[in-house]
Protein backbone atom coordinates (compact mmCIF):
# COMPACT_ATOMS: atom_id res chain seq x y z
CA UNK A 1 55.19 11.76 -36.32
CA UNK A 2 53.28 8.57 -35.86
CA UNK A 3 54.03 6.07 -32.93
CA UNK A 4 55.76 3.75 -34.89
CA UNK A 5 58.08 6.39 -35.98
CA UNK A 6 58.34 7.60 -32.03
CA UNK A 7 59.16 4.15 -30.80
CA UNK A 8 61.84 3.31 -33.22
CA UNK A 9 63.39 6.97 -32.64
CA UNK A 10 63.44 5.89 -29.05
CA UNK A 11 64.79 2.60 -29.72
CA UNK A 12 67.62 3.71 -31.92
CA UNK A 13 68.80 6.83 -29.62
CA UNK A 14 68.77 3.55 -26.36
CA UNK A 15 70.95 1.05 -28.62
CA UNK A 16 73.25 4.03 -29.73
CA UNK A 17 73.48 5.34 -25.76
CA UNK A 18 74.41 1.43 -25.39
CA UNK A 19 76.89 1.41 -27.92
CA UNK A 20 78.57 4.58 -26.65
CA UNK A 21 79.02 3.38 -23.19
CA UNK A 22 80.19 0.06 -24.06
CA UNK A 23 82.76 1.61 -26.04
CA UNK A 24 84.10 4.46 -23.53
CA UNK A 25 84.08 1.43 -20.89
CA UNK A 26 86.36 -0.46 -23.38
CA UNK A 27 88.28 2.33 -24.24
CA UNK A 28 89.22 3.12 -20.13
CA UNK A 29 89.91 -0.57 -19.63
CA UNK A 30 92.85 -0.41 -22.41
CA UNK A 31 93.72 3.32 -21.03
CA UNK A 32 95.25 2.05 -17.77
CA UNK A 33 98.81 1.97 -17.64
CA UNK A 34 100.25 -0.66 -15.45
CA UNK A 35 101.79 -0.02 -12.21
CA UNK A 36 105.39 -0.74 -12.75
CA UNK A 37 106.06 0.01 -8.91
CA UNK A 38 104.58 -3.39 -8.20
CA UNK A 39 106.07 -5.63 -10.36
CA UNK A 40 109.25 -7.59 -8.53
CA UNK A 41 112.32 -7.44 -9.41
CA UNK A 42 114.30 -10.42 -11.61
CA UNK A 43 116.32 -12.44 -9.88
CA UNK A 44 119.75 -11.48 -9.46
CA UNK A 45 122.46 -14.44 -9.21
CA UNK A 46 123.06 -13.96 -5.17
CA UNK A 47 119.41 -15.06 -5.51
CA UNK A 48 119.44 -18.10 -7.18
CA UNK A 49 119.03 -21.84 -5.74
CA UNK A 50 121.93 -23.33 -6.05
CA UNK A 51 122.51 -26.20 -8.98
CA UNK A 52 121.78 -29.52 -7.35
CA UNK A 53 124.71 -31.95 -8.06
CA UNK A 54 123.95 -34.24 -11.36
CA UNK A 55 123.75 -37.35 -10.69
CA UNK A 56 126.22 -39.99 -13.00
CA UNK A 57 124.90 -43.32 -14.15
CA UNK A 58 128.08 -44.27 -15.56
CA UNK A 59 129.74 -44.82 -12.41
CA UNK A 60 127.12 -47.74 -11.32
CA UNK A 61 126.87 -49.16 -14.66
CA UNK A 62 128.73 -52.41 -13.00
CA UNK A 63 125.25 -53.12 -10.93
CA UNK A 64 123.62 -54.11 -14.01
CA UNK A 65 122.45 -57.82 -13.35
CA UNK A 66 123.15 -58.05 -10.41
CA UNK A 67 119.83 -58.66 -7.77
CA UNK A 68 118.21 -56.00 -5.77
CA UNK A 69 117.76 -55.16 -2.31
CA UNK A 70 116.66 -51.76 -0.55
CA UNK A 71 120.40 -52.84 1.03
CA UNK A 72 122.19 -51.58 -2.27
CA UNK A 73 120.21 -48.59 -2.60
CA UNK A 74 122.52 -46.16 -0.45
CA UNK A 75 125.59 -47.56 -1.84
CA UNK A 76 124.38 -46.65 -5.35
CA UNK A 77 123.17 -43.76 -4.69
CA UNK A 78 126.58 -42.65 -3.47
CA UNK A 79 128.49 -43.78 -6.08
CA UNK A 80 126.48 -42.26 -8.41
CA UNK A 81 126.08 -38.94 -6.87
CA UNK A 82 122.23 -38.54 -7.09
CA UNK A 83 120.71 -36.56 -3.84
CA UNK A 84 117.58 -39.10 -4.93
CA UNK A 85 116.80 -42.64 -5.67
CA UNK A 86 113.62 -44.06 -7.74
CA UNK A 87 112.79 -47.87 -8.37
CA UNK A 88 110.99 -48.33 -10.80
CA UNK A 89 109.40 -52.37 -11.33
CA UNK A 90 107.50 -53.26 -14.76
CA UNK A 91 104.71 -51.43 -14.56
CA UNK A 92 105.34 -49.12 -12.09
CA UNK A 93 103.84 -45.77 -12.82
CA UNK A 94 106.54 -42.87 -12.76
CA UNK A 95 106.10 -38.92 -13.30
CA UNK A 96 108.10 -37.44 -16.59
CA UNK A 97 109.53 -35.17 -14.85
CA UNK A 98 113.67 -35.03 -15.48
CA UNK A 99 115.61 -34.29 -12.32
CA UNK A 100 119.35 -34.17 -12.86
CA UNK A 101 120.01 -35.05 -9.45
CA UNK A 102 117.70 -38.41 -8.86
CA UNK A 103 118.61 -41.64 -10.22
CA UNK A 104 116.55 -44.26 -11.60
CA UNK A 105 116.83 -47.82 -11.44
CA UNK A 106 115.31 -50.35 -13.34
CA UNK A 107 114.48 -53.38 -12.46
CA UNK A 108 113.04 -56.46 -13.89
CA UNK A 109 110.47 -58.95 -13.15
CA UNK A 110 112.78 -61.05 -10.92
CA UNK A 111 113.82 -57.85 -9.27
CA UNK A 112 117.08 -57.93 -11.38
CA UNK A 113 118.40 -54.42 -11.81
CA UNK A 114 117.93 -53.83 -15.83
CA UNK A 115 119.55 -50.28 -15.91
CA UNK A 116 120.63 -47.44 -14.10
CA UNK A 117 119.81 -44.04 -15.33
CA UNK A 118 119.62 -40.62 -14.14
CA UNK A 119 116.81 -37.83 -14.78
């Protein structure tokens, strides 16, 4: 056997010791069951938040046009129903999110109220 021949034997037994341990470390990785003692339960309905009241536009529909002041604000909000009130002026930056409970209004320029809308 030459010494070419030896250091490619060694070489090939090293990468194929490798290969074998990468793939017995692989293999106990996937072997692991998963501790089902430690995952929580689902919710049950007695633990459940409650459903926030929606919120009904309809009801303040009769605002529209009219001028706006933070006076108004509570009234509408009441009559409506919403737990929250948002103002929103042209250009005002607003989240997406939809909340059945909050209700929007609209204004324009002038401070006009353009619409009322829930979400």
């Amino acid at each position: 056997m030459t010494l070419e021949n030896s250091l490619m034997s060694s070489a090939q037994r090293y990468a194929k010791g490798l290969g074998g341990l990468f793939a017995m470390v692989l293999l106990a990785g996937c072997s692991s069951a998963p501790n089902e003692a430690a995952a929580p339960k689902p919710p049950t309905v007695e633990q459940t938040a409650p459903v926030a009241q929606a919120c009904d536009a309809n009801a303040v529909q009769y605002a529209i046009g009219a001028p706006f002041d933070e006076a108004n604000v509570a009234t509408l909000e009441e009559q409506s129903g919403a737990t929250q009130v948002r103002v929103l002026r042209p250009g005002t930056a607003a989240t997406m999110d939809y909340r059945d409970d909050r209700l929007n209004i609209h204004l324009e320029s002038n401070d006009m109220i353009e619409a009322l809308r829930c979400g």
